[in-house]
N, C-alpha and C. Protein backbone atom coordinates (compact mmCIF):
# COMPACT_ATOMS: atom_id res chain seq x y z
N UNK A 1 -23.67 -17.76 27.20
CA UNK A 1 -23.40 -18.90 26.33
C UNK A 1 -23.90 -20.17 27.00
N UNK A 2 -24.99 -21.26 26.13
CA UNK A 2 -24.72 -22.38 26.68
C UNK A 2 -23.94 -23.27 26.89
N UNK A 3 -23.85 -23.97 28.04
CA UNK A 3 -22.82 -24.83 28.08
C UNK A 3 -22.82 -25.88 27.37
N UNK A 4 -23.95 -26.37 26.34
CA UNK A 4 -23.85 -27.55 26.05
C UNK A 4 -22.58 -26.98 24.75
N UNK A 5 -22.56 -25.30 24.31
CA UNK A 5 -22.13 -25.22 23.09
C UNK A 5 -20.38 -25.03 23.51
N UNK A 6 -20.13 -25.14 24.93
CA UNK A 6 -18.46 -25.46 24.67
C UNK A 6 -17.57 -26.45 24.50
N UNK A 7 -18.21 -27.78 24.29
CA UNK A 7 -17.20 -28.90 23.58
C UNK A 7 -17.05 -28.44 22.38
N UNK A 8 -18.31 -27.61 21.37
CA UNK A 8 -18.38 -27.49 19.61
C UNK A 8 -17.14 -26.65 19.85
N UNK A 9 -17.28 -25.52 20.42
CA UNK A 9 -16.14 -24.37 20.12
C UNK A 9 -14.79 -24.90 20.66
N UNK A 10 -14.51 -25.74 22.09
CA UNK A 10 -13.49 -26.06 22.04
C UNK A 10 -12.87 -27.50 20.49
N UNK A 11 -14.16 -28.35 20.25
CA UNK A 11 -13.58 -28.77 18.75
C UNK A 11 -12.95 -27.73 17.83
N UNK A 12 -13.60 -26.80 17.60
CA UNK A 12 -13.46 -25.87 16.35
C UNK A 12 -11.84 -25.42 16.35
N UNK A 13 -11.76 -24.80 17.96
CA UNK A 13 -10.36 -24.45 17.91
C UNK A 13 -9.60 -25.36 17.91
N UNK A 14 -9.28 -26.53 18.35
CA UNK A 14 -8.64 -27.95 18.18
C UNK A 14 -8.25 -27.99 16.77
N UNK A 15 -9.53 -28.00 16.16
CA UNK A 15 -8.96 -28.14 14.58
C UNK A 15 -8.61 -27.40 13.86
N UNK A 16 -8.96 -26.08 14.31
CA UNK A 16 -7.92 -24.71 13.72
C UNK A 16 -6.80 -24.69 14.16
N UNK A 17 -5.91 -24.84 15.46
CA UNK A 17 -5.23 -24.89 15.67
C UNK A 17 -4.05 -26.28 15.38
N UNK A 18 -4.61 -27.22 14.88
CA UNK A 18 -3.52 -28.72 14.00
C UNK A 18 -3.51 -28.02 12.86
N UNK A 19 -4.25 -27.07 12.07
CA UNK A 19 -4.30 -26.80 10.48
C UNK A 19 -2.58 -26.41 10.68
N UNK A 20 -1.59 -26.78 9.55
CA UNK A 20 -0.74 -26.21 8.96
C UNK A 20 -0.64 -24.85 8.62
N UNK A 21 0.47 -24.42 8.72
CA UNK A 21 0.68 -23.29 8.28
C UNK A 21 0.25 -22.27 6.97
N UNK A 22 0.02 -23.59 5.70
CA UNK A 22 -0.68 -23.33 4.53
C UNK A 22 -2.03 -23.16 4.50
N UNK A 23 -2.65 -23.74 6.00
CA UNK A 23 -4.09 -23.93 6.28
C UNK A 23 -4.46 -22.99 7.44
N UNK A 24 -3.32 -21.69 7.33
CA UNK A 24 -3.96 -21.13 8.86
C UNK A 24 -4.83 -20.10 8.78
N UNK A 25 -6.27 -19.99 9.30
CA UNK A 25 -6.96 -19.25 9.37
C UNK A 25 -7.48 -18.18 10.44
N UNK A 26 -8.32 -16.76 10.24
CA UNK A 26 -8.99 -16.67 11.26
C UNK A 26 -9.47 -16.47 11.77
N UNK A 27 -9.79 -16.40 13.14
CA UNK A 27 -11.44 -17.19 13.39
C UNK A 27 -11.59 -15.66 14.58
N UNK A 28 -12.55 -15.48 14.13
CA UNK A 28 -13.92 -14.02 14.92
C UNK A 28 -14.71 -14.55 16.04
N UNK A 29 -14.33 -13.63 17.01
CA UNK A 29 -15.19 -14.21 17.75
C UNK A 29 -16.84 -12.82 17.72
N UNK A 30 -17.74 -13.11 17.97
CA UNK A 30 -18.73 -12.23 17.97
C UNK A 30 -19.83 -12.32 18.74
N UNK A 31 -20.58 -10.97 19.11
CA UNK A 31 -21.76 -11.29 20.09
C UNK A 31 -22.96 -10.83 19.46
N UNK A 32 -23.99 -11.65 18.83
CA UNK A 32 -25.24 -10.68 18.33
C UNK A 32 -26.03 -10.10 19.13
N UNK A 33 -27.08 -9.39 18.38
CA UNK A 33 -27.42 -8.49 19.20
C UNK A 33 -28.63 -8.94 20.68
N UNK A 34 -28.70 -10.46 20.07
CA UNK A 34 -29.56 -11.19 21.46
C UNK A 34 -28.44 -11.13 22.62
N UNK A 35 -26.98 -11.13 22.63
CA UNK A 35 -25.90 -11.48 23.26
C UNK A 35 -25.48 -12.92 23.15
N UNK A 36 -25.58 -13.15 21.99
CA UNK A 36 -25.04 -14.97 22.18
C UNK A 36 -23.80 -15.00 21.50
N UNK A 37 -22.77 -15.24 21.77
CA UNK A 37 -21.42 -15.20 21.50
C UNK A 37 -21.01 -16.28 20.20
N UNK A 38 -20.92 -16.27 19.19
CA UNK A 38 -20.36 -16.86 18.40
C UNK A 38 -19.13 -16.73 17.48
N UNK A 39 -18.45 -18.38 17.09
CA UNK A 39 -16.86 -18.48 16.84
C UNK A 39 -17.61 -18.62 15.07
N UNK A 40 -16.40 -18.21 14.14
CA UNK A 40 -16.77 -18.21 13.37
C UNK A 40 -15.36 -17.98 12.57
N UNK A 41 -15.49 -18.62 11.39
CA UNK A 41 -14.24 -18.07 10.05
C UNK A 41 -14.64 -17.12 9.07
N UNK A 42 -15.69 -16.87 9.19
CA UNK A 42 -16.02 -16.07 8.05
C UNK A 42 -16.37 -14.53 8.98
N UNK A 43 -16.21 -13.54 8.16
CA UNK A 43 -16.24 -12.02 9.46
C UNK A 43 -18.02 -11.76 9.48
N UNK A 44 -18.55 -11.70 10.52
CA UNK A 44 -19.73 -11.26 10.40
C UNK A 44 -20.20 -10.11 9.85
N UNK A 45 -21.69 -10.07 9.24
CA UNK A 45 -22.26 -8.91 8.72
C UNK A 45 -22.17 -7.62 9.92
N UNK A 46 -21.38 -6.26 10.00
CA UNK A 46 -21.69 -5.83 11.11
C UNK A 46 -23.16 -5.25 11.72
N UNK A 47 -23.97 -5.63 10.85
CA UNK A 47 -25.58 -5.36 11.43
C UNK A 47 -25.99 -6.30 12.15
N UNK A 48 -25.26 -7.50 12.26
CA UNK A 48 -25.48 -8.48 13.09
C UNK A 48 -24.87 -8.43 14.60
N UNK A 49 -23.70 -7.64 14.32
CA UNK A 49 -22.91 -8.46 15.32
C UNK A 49 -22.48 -6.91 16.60
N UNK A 50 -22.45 -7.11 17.63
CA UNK A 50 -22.01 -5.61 18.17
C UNK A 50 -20.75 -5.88 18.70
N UNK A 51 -19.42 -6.90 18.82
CA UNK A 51 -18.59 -6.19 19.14
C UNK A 51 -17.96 -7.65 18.79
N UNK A 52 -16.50 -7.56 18.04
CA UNK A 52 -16.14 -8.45 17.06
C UNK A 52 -14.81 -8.54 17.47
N UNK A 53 -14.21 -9.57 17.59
CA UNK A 53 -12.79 -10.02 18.06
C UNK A 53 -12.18 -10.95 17.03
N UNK A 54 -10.80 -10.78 17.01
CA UNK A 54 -10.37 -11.44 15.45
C UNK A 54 -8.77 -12.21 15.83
N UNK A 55 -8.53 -12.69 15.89
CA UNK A 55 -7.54 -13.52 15.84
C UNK A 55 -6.79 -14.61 15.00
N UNK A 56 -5.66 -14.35 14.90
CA UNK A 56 -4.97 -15.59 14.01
C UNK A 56 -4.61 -16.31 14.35
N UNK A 57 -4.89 -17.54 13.83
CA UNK A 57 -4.37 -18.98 13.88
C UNK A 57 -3.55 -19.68 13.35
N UNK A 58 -1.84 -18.95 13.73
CA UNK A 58 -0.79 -19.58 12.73
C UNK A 58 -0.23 -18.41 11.64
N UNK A 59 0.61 -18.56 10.56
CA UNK A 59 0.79 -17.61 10.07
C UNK A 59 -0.34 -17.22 9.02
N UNK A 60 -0.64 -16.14 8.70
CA UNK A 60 -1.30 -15.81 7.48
C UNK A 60 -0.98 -16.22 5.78
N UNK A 61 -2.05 -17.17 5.46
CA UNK A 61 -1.58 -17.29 4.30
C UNK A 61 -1.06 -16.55 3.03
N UNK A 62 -0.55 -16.92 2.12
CA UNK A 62 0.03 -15.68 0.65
C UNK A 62 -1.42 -15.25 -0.13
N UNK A 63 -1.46 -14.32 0.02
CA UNK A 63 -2.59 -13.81 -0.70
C UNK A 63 -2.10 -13.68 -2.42
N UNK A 64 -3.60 -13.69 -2.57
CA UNK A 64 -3.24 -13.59 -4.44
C UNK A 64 -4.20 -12.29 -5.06
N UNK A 65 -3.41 -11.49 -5.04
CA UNK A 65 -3.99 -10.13 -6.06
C UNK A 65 -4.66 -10.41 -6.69
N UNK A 66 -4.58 -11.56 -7.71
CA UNK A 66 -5.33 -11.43 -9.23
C UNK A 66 -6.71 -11.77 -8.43
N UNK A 67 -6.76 -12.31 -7.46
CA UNK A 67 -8.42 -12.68 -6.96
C UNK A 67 -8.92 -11.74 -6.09
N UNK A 68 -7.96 -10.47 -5.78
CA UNK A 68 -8.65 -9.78 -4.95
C UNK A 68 -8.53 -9.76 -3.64
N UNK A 69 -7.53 -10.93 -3.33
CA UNK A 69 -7.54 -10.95 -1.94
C UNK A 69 -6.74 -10.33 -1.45
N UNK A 70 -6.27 -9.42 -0.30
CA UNK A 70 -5.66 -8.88 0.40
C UNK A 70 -5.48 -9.13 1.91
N UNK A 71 -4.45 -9.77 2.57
CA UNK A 71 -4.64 -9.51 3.74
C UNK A 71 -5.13 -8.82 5.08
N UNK A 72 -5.94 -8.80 5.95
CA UNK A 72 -6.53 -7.83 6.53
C UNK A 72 -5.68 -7.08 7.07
N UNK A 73 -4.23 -7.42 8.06
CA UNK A 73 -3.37 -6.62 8.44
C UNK A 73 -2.79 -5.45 7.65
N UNK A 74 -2.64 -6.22 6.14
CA UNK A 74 -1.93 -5.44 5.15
C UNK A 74 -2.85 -4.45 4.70
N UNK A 75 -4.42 -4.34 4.18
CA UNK A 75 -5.09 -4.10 3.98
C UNK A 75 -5.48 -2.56 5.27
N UNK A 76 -5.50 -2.91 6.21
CA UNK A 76 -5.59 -2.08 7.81
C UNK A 76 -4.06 -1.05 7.54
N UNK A 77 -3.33 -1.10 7.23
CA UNK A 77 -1.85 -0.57 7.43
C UNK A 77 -2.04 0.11 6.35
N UNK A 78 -2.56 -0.18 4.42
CA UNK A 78 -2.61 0.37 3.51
C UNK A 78 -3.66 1.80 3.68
N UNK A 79 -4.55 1.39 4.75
CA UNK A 79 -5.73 2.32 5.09
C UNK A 79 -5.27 3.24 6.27
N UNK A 80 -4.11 2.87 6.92
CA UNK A 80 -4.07 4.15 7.76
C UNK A 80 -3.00 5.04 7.92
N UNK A 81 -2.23 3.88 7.03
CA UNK A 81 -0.82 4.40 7.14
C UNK A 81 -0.08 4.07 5.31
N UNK A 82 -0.44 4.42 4.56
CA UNK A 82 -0.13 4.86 3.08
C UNK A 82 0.98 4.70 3.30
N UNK A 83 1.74 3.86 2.05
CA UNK A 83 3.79 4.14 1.63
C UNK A 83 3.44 4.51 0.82
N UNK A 84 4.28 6.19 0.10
CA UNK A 84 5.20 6.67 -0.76
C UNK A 84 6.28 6.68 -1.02
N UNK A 85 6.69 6.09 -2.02
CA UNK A 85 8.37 6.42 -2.15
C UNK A 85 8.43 7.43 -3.39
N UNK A 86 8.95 7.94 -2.95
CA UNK A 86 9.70 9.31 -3.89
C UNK A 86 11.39 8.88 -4.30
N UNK A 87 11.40 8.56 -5.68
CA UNK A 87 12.60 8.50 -6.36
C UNK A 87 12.72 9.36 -7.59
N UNK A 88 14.23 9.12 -8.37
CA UNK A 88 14.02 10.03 -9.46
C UNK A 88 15.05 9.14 -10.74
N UNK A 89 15.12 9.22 -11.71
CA UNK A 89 15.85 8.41 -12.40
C UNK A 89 17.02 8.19 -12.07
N UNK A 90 18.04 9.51 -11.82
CA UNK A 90 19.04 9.47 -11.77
C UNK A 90 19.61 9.03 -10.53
N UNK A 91 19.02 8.55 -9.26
CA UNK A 91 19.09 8.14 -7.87
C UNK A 91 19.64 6.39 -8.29
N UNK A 92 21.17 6.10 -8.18
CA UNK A 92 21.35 4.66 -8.34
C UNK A 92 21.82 4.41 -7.08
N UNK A 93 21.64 5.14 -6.20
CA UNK A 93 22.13 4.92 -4.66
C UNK A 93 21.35 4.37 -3.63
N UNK A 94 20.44 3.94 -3.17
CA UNK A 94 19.39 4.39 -1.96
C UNK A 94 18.01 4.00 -2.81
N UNK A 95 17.93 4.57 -3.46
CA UNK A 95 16.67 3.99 -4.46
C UNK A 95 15.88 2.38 -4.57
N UNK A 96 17.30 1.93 -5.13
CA UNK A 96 17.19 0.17 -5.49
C UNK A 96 16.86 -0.62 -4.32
N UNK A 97 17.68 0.10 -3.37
CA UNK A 97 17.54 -0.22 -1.81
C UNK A 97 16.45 -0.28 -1.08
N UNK A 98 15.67 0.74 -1.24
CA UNK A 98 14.58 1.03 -0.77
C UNK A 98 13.84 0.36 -1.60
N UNK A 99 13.57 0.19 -2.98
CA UNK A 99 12.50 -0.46 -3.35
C UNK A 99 12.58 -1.64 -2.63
N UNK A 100 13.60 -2.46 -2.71
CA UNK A 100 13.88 -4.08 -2.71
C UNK A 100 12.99 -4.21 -1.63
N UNK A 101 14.12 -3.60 -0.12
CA UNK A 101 13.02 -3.43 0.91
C UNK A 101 11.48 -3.94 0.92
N UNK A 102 11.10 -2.52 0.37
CA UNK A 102 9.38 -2.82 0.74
C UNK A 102 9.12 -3.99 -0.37
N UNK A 103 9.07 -4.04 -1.77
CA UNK A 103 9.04 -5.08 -2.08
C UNK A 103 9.31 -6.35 -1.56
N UNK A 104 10.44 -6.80 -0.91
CA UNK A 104 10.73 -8.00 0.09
C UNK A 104 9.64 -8.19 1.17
N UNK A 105 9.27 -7.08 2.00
CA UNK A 105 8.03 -7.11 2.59
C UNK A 105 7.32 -7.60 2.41
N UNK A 106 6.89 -7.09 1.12
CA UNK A 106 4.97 -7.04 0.70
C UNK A 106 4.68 -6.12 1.05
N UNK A 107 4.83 -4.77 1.22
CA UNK A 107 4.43 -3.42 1.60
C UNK A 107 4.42 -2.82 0.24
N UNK A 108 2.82 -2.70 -0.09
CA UNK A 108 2.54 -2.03 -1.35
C UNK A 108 2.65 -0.46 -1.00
N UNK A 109 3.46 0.28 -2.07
CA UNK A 109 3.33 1.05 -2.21
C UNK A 109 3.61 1.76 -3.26
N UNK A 110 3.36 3.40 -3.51
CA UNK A 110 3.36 4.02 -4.90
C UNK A 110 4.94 4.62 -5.39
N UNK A 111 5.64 4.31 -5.83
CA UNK A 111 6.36 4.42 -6.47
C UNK A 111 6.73 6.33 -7.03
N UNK A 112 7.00 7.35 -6.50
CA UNK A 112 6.40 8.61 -7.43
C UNK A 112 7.92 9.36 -7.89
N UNK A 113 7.85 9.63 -8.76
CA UNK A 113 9.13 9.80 -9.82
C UNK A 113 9.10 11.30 -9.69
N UNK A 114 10.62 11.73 -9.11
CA UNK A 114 10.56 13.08 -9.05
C UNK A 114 11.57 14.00 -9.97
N UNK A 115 11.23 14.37 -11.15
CA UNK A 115 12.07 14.78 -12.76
C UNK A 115 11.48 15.92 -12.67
N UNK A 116 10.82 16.94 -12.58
CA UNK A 116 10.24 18.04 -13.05
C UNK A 116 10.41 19.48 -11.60
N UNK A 117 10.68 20.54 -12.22
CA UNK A 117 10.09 21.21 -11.07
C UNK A 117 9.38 21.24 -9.84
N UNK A 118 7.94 21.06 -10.57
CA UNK A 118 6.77 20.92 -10.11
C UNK A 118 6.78 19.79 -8.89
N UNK A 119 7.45 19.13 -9.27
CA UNK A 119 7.47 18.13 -7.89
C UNK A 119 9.03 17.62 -7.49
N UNK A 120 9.90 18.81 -7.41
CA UNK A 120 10.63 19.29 -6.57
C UNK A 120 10.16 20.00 -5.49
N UNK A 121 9.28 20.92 -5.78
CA UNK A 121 8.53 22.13 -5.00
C UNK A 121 7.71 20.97 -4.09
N UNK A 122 6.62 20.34 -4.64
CA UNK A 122 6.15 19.67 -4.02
C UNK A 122 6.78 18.35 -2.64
N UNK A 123 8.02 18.44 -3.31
CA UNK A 123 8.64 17.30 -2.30
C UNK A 123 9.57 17.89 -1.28
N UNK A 124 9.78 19.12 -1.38
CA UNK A 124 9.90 20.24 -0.15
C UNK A 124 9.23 20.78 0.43
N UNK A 125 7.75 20.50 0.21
CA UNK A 125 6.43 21.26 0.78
C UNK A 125 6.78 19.82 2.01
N UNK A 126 6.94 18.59 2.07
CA UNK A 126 6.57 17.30 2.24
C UNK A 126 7.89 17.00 3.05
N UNK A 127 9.05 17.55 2.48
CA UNK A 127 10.12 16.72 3.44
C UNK A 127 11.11 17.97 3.56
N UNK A 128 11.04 18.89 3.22
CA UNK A 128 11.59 19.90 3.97
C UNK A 128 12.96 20.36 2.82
N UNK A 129 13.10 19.38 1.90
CA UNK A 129 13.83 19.33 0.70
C UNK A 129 13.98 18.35 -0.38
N UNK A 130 14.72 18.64 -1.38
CA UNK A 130 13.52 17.74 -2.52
C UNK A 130 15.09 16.67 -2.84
N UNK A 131 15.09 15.57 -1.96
CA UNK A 131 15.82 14.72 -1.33
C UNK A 131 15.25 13.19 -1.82
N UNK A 132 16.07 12.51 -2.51
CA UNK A 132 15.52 10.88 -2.96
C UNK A 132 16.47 9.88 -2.95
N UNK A 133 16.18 9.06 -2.33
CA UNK A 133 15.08 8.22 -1.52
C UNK A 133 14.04 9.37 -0.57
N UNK A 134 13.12 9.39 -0.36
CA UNK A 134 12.24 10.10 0.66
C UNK A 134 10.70 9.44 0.83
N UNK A 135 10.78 8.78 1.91
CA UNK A 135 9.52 7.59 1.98
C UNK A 135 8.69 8.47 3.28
N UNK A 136 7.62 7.85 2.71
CA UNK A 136 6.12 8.36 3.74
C UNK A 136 5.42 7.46 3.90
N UNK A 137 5.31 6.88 5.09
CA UNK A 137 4.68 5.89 5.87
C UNK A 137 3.49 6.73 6.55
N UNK A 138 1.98 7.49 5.96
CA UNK A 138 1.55 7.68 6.79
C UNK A 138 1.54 9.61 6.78
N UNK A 139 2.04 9.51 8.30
CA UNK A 139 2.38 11.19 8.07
C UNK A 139 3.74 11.21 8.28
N UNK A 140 4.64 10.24 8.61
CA UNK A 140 5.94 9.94 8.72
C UNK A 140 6.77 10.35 7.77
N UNK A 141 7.83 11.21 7.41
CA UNK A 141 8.96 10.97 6.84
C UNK A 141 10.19 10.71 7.11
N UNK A 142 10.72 9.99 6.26
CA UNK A 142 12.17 9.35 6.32
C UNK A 142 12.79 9.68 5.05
N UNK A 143 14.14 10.43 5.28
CA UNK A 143 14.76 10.93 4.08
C UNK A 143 15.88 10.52 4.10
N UNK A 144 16.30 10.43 2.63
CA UNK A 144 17.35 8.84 2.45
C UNK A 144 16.94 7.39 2.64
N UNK A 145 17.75 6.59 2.52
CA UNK A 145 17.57 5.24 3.05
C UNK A 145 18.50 4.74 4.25
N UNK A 146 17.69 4.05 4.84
CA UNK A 146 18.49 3.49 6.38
C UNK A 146 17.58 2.48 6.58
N UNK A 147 18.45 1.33 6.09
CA UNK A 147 17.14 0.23 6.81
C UNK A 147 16.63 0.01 8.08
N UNK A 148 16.93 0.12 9.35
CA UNK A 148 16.81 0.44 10.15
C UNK A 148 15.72 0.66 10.15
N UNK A 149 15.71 2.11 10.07
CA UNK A 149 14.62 3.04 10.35
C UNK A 149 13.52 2.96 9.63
N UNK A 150 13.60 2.16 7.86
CA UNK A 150 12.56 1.89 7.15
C UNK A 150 12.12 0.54 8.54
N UNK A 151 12.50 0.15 8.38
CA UNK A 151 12.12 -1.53 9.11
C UNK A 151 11.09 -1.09 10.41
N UNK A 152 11.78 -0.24 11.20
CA UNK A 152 11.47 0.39 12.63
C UNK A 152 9.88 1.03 11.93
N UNK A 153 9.93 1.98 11.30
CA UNK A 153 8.60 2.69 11.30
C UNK A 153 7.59 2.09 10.41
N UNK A 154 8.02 0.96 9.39
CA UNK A 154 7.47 -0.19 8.65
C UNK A 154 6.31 -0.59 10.06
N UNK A 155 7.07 -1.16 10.71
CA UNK A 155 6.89 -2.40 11.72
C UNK A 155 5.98 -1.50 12.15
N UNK A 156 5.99 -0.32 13.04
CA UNK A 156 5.08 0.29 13.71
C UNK A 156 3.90 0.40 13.03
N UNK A 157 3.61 1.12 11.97
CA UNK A 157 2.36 1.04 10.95
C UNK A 157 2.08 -0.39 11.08
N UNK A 158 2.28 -1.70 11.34
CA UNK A 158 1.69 -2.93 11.25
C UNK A 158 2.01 -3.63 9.86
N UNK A 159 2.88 -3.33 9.12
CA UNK A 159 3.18 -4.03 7.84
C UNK A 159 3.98 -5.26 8.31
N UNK A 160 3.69 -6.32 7.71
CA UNK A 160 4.06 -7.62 7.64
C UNK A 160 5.72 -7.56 7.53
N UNK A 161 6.72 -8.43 8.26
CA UNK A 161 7.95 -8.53 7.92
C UNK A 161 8.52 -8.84 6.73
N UNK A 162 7.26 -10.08 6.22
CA UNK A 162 7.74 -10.91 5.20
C UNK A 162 6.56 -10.94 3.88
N UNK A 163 6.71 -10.67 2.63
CA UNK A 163 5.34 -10.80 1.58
C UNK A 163 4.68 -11.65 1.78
N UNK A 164 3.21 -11.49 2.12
CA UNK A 164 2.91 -12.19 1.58
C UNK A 164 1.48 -11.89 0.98
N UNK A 165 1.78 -11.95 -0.59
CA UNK A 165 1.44 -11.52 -2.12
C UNK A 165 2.30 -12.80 -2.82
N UNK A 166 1.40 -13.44 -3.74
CA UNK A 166 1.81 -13.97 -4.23
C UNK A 166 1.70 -13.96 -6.15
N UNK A 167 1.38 -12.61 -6.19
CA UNK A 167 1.12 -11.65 -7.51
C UNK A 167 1.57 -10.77 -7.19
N UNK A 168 0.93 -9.58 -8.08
CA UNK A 168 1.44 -8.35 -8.21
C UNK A 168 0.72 -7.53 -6.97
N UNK A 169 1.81 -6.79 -5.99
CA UNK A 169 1.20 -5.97 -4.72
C UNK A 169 -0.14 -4.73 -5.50
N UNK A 170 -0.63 -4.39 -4.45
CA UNK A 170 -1.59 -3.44 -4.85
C UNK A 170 -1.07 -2.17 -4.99
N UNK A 171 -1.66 -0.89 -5.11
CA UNK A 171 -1.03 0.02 -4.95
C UNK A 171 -2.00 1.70 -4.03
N UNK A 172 -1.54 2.29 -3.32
CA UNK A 172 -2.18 3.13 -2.21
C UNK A 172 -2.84 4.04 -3.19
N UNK A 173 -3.74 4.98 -2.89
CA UNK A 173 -3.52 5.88 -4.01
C UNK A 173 -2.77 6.94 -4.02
N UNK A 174 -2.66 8.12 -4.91
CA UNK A 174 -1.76 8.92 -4.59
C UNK A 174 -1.83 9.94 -3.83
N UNK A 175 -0.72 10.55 -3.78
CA UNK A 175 -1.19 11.37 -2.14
C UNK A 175 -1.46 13.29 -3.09
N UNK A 176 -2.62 13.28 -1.82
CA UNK A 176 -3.50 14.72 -1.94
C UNK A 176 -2.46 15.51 -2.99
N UNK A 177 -2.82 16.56 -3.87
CA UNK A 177 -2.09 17.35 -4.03
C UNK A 177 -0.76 17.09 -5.09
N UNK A 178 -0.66 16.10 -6.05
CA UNK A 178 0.90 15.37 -6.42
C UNK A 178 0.61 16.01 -8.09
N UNK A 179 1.34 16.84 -8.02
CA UNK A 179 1.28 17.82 -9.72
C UNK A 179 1.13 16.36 -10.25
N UNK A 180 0.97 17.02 -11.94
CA UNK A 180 0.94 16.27 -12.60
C UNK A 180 1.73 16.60 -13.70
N UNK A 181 2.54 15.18 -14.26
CA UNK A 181 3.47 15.67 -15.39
C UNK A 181 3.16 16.36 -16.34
N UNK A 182 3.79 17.63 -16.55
CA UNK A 182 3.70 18.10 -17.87
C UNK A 182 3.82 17.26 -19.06
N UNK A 183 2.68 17.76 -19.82
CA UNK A 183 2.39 16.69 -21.27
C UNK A 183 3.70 17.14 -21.91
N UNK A 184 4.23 16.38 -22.79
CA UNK A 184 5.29 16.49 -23.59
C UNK A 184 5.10 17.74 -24.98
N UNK A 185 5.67 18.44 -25.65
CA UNK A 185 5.49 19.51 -26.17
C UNK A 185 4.79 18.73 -27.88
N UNK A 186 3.95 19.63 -27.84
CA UNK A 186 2.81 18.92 -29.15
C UNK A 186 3.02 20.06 -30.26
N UNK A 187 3.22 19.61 -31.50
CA UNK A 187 3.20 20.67 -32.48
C UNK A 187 2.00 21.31 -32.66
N UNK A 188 1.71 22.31 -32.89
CA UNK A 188 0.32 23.26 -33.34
C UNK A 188 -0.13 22.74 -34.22
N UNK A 189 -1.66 22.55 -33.94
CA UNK A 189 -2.38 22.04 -34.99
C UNK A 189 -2.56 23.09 -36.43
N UNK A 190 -2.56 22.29 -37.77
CA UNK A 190 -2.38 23.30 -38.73
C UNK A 190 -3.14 24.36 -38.71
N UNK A 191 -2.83 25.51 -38.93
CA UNK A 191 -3.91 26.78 -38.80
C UNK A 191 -3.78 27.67 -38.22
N UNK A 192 -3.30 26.66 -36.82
CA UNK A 192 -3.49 27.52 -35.45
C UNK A 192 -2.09 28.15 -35.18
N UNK A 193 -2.68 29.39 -34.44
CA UNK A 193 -1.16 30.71 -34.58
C UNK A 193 -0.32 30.05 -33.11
N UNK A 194 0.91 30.46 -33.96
CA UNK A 194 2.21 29.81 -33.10
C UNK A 194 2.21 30.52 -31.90
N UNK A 195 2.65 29.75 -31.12
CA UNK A 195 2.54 30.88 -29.40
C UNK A 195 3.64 31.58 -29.56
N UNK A 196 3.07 32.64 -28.52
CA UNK A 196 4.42 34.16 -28.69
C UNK A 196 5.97 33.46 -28.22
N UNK A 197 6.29 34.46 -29.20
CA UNK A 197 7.83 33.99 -29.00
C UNK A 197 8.69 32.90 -29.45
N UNK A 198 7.61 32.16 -30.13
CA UNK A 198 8.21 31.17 -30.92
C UNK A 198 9.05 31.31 -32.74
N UNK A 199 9.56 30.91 -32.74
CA UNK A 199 9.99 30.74 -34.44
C UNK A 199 9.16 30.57 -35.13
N UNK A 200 9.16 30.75 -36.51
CA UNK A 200 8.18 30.84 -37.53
C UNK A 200 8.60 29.25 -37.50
N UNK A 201 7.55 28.20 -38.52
CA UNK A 201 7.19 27.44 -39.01
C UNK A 201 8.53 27.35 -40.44
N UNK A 202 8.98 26.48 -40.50
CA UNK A 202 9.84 26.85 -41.64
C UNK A 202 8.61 26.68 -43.22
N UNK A 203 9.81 27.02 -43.92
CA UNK A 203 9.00 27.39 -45.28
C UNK A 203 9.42 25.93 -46.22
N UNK A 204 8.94 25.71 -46.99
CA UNK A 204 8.68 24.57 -47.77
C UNK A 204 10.23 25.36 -48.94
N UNK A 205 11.03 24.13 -49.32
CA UNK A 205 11.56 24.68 -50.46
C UNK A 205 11.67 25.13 -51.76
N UNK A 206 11.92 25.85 -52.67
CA UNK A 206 11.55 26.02 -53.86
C UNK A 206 11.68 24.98 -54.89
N UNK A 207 11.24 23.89 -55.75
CA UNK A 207 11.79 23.33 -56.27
C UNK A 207 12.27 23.65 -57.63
């Protein structure tokens, strides 16, 4: 690095570092491939750059869904470490609890409703019994609710303490393998022969 260029970079951080909390950004450090080290707010192209350092300056601002933006921490945690929550209608215990939770966070995650067989079976393949509240951080499970322990293995994955989303959170996708609800029962189209074992079709009355 030249020396004439460390008053610019010590300015730069000077004035990143007075920005407010509403104004905190942050700033990359990077080396291209000549080796010249540059500070920067915006993330470099990585064809440019061979080895990239990232730091925050202050807290991270509220991101806004509707534009797409996502936090990088939050964004990094959604990518390596996925939340599922597994609930079921009738769960008024532990459920509400657990949503609030990650919601209070800002820890997006999928919501998966467990009413059917099919993913009873499936949520004993997964937690050893088909148990709700039952959250997956990852390859982690936690069965029941205990804030605690949501908070504890939250924190480890790198999820933020506090939201910040200032729309609607995103959502992970769903995990490998998650049946799918049985369609609701459809009458036979006219014509077509009734499946075995069923009742006849009633008969029209005489008038």
């Amino acid at each position: 690095m030249h020396p004439d260029t460390l008053p610019a970079i010590a300015m730069l951080l000077s004035a990143l570092l007075l920005c407010g909390a509403a104004n905190a950004q942050t700033l990359y450090r990077w080396v291209d491939k000549d080796g010249g080290v540059h500070y920067s707010q915006q993330k470099p192209p990585p064809s440019d750059a061979k080895s990239i350092e990232q730091k925050r300056l202050g807290p991270a601002p509220a991101a806004d869904t509707e534009s797409g933006q996502i936090p990088f921490t939050v964004r990094q945690a959604m990518t390596n470490y996925p939340v599922i929550l597994y609930t079921s209608p009738n769960c008024k215990s532990g459920c509400p609890e657990a949503r609030a939770l990650l919601q209070k966070r800002g820890v997006p995650f999928r919501d998966v409703g467990v009413f059917e067989q099919s993913m009873n079976d499936y949520l004993k393949k997964i937690a050893g019994e088909a148990l709700v509240p039952t959250l997956t951080v990852g390859s982690q499970v936690l069965k029941g609710f205990e804030e605690n322990a949501f908070n504890e293995t939250l924190d480890s994955a790198g999820y933020p303490k506090t939201s910040q989303f200032t729309g609607a959170m995103p959502q992970p996708p769903e995990p490998a393998g998650l049946p799918k609800p049985a369609p609701p029962d459809q009458p036979p189209a006219e014509g077509a022969p009734a499946p075995a074992g069923a009742a006849p079709p009633p008969q029209p009355a005489n008038p």
